[in-house]
Protein backbone atom coordinates (compact mmCIF):
# COMPACT_ATOMS: atom_id res chain seq x y z
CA UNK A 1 71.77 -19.71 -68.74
CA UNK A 2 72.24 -16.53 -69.46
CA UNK A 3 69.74 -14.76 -72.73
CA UNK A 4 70.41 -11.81 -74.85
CA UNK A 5 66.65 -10.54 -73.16
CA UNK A 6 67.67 -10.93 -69.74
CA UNK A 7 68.03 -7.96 -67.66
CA UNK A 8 71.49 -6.72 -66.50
CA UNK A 9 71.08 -8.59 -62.69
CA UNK A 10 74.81 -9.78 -61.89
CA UNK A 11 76.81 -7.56 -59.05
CA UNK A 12 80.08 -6.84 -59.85
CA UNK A 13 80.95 -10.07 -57.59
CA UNK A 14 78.97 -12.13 -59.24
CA UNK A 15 80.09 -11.63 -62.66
CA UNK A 16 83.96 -11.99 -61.70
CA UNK A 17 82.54 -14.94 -60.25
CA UNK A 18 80.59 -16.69 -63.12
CA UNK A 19 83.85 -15.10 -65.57
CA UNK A 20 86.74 -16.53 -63.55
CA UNK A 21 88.49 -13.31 -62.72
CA UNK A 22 89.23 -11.13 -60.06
CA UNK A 23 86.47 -7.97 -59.20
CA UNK A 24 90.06 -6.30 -59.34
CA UNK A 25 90.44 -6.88 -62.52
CA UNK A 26 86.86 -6.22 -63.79
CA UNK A 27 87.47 -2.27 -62.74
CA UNK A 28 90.69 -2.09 -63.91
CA UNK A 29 88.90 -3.43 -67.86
CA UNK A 30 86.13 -0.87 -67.17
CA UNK A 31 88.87 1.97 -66.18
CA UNK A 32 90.74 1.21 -69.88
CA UNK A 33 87.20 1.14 -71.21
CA UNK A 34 87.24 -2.55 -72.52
CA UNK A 35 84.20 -3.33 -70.36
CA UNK A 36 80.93 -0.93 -70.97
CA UNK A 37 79.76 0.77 -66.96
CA UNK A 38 77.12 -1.36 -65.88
CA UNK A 39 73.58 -0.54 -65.47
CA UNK A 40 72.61 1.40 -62.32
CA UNK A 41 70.12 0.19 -60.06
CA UNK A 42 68.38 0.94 -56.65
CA UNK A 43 71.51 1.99 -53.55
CA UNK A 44 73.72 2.74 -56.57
CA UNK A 45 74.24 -0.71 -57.37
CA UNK A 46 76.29 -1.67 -60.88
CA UNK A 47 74.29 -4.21 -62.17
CA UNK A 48 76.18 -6.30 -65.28
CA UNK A 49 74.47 -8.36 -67.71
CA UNK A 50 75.09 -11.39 -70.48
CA UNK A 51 77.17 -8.74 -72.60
CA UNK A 52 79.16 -8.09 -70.11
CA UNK A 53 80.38 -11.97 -69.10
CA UNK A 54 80.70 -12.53 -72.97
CA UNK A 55 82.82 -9.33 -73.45
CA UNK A 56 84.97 -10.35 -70.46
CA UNK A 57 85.50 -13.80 -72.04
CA UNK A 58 86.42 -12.21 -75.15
CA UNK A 59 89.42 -10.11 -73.69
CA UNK A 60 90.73 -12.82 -71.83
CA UNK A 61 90.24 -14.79 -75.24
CA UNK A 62 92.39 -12.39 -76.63
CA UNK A 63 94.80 -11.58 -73.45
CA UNK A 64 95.31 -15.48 -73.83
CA UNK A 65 96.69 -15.00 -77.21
CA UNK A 66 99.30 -12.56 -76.31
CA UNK A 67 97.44 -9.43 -77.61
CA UNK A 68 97.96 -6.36 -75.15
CA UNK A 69 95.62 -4.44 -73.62
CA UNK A 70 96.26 -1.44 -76.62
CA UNK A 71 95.43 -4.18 -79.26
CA UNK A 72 92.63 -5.53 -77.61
CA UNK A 73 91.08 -1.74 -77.31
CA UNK A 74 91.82 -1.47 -80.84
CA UNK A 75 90.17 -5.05 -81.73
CA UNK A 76 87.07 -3.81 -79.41
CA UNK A 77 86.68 -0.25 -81.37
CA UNK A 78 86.11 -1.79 -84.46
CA UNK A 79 83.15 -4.45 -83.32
CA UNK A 80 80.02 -2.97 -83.71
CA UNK A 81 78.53 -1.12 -80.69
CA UNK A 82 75.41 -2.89 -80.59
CA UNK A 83 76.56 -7.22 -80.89
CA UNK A 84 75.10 -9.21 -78.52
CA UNK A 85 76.30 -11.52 -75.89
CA UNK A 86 75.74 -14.26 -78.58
CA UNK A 87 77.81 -12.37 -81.27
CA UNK A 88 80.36 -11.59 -78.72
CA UNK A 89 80.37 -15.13 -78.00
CA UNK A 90 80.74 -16.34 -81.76
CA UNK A 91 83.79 -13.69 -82.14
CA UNK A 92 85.67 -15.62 -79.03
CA UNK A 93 84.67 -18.75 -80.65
CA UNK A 94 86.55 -17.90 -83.55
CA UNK A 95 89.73 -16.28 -81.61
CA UNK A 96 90.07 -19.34 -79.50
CA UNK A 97 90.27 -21.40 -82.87
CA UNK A 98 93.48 -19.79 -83.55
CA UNK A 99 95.01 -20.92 -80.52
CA UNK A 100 97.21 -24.34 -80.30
CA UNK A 101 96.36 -27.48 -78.74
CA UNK A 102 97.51 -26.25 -74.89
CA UNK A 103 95.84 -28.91 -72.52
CA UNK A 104 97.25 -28.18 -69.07
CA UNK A 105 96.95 -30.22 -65.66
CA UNK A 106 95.70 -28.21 -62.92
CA UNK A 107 94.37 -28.76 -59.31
CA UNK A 108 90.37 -28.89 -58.70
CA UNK A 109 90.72 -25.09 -56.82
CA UNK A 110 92.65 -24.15 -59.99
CA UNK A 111 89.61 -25.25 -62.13
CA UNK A 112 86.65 -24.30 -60.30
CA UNK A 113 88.30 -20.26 -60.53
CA UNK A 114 88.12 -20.66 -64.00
CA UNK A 115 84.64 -22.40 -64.29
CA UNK A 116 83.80 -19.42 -62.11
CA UNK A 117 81.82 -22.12 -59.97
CA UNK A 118 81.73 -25.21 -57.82
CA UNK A 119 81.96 -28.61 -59.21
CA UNK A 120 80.60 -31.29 -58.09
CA UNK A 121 81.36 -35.30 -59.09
CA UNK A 122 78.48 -34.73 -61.26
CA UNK A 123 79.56 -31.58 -63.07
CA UNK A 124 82.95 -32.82 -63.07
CA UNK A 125 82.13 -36.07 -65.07
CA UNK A 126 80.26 -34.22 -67.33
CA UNK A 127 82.85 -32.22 -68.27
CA UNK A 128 85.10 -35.20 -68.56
CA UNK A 129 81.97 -36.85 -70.76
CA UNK A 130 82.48 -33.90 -73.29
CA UNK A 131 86.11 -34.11 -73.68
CA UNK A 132 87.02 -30.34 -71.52
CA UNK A 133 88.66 -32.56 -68.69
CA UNK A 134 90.20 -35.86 -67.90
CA UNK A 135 91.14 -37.10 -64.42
CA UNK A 136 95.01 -37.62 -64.32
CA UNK A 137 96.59 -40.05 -61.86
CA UNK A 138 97.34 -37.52 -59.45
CA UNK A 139 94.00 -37.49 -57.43
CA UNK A 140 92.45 -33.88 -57.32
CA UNK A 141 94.01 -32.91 -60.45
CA UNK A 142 92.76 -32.67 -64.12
CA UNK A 143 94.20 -32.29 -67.52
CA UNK A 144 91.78 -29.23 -69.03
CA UNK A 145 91.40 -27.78 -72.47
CA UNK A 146 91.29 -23.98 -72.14
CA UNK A 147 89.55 -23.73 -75.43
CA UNK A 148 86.35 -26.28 -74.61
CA UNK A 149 86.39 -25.09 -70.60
CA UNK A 150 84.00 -21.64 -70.94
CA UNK A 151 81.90 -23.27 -73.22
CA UNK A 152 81.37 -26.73 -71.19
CA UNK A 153 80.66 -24.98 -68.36
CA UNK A 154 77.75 -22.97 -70.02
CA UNK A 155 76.36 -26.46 -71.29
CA UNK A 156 76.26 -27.75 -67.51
CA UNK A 157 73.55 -24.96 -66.82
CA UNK A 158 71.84 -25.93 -70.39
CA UNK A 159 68.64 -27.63 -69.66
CA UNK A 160 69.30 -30.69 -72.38
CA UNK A 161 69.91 -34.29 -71.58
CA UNK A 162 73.41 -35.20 -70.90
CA UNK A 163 72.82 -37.44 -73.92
CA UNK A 164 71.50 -35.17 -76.51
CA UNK A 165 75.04 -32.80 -75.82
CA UNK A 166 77.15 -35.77 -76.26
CA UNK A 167 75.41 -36.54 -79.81
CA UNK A 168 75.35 -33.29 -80.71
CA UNK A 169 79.07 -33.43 -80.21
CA UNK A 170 79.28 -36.09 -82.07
CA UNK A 171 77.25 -34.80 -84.85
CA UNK A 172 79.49 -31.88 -85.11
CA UNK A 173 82.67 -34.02 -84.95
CA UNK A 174 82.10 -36.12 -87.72
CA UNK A 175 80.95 -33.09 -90.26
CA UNK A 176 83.87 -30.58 -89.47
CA UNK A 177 86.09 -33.44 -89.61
CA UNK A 178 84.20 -34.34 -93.12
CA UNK A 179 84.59 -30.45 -94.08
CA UNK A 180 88.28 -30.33 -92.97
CA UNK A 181 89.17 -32.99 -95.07
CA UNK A 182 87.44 -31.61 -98.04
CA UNK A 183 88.91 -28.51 -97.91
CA UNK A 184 92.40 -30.08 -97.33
CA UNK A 185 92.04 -31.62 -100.43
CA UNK A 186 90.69 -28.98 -102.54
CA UNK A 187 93.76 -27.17 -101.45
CA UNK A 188 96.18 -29.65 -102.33
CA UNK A 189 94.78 -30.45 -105.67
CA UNK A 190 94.12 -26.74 -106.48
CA UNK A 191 96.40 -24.45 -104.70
CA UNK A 192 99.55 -26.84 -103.62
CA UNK A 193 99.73 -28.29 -107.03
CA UNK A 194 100.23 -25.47 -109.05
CA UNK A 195 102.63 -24.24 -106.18
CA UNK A 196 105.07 -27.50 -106.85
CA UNK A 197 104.85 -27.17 -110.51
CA UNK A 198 105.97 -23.28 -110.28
CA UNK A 199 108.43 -23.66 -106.89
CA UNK A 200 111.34 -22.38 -108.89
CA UNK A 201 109.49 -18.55 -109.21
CA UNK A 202 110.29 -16.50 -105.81
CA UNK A 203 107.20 -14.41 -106.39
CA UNK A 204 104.82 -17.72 -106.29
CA UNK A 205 107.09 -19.21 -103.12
CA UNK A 206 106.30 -16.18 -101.24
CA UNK A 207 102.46 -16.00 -102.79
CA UNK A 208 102.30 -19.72 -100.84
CA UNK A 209 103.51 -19.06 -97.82
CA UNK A 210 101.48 -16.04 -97.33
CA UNK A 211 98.41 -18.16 -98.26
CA UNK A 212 99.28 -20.59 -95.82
CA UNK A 213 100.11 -18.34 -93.25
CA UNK A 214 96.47 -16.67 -93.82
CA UNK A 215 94.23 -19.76 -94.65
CA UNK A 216 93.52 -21.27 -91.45
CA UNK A 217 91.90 -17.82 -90.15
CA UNK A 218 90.14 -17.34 -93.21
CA UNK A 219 88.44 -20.65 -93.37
CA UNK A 220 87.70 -21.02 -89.70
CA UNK A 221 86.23 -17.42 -90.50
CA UNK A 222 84.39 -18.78 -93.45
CA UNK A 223 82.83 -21.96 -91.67
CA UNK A 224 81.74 -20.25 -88.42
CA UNK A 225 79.74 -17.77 -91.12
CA UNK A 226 78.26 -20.18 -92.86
CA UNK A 227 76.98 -22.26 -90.41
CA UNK A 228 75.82 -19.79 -87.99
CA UNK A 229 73.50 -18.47 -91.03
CA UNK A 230 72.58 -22.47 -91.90
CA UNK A 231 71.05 -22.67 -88.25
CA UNK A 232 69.50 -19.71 -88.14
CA UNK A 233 67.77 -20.96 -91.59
CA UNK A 234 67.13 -24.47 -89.75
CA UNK A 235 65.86 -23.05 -86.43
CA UNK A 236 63.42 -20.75 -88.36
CA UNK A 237 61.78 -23.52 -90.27
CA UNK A 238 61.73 -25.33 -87.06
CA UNK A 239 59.70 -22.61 -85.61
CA UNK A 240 57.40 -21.99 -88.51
CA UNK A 241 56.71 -26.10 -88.70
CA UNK A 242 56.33 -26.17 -84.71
């Protein structure tokens, strides 16, 4: 899998490849200036790298959500010039959060352009293992979650036991589901109280729906924060006890 260190190596065929688009499409992102030019190498060869796939993912994140291609430029301008593939990655994390549950049936053909790759029985029940696919009755087809797809994919090139994933899975499962909770309650005992004891005041009606309408982003926001700086704490000590 791709590394932040790696060398820009991918032609402009194999990165619409591994990203699940068209090398149509790639030129027309790099005409609007979504996508930086890639690097230039021997016979005038583009060569594109890991920022490049995870910028890519990002505007179809964000295509996917309805944005156009003037609102994505504007969302790109004001990211920081120099984020990583892995920070690009985290902010397309937390876009795709926003996104409803949209699970979709679709034909093998149909998946493997949007894996960006051929799957085999083996990759194919791995996915399946992890909860981005399930085999439907119709034979060839699958029902696919857009949100997990990108990211299972990347975990079928991650050298880690099948088994290790799945707890990790579950591991995170069972402590956002803990946090979730809390947090629900917190903001019925602290925030939705007080709302039902002052409903009768317009000004606190609209206060509340504006919080609810803004909460979700703001806590998904808060939690992908806060525990992307808790590993980094965790993998450091790892390294220093290692």
């Amino acid at each position: 899998m791709a590394t932040d260190t790696e060398e820009p190596t991918l032609t402009v065929d194999e990165l619409a490849a591994r990203a699940g688009v068209t090398v149509r499409t790639i030129r027309f992102y790099s005409t609007k200036g979504l996508l930086p030019p890639p690097v230039i190498g021997a016979r005038r060869v583009g060569h594109y790298g890991p920022d490049h796939l995870s910028r890519l993912a990002l505007i179809e994140e964000l295509q996917h959500q309805g944005m156009t291609l003037a609102a994505i430029e504007r969302y790109l301008e004001q990211l920081p010039a120099d984020l990583s593939a892995h920070d690009l990655a985290i902010h397309r994390a937390v876009v795709a959060s926003w996104a409803p549950d949209s699970a979709e049936d679709v034909p093998l053909a149909e998946l493997e352009r949007r894996s960006g790759r051929p799957l085999g029985e083996a990759e194919l029940d791995r996915l399946a293992a992890m909860g981005v696919i399930a085999r439907t009755r119709a034979a060839g087809t699958y029902r696919v979650d857009p949100g997990l797809l990108r990211l299972g994919v990347q975990l079928l090139d991650v050298p880690i036991a099948h088994e290790t994933i799945l707890a990790a899975r579950t591991v995170l499962m069972e402590h956002t589901r803990s946090a979730a909770h809390e947090l629900s309650r917190l903001f019925r005992d602290e925030v939705w109280g007080p709302y039902r004891a002052g409903e009768s005041d317009p000004e606190h009606v609209a206060a509340m729906r504006s919080l609810s309408a803004h909460m979700q982003p703001l806590v998904v926001q808060a939690l992908v924060t806060a525990f992307q700086r808790s590993l980094k704490e965790e993998l450091r000590e790892w390294l220093k006890e290692s």
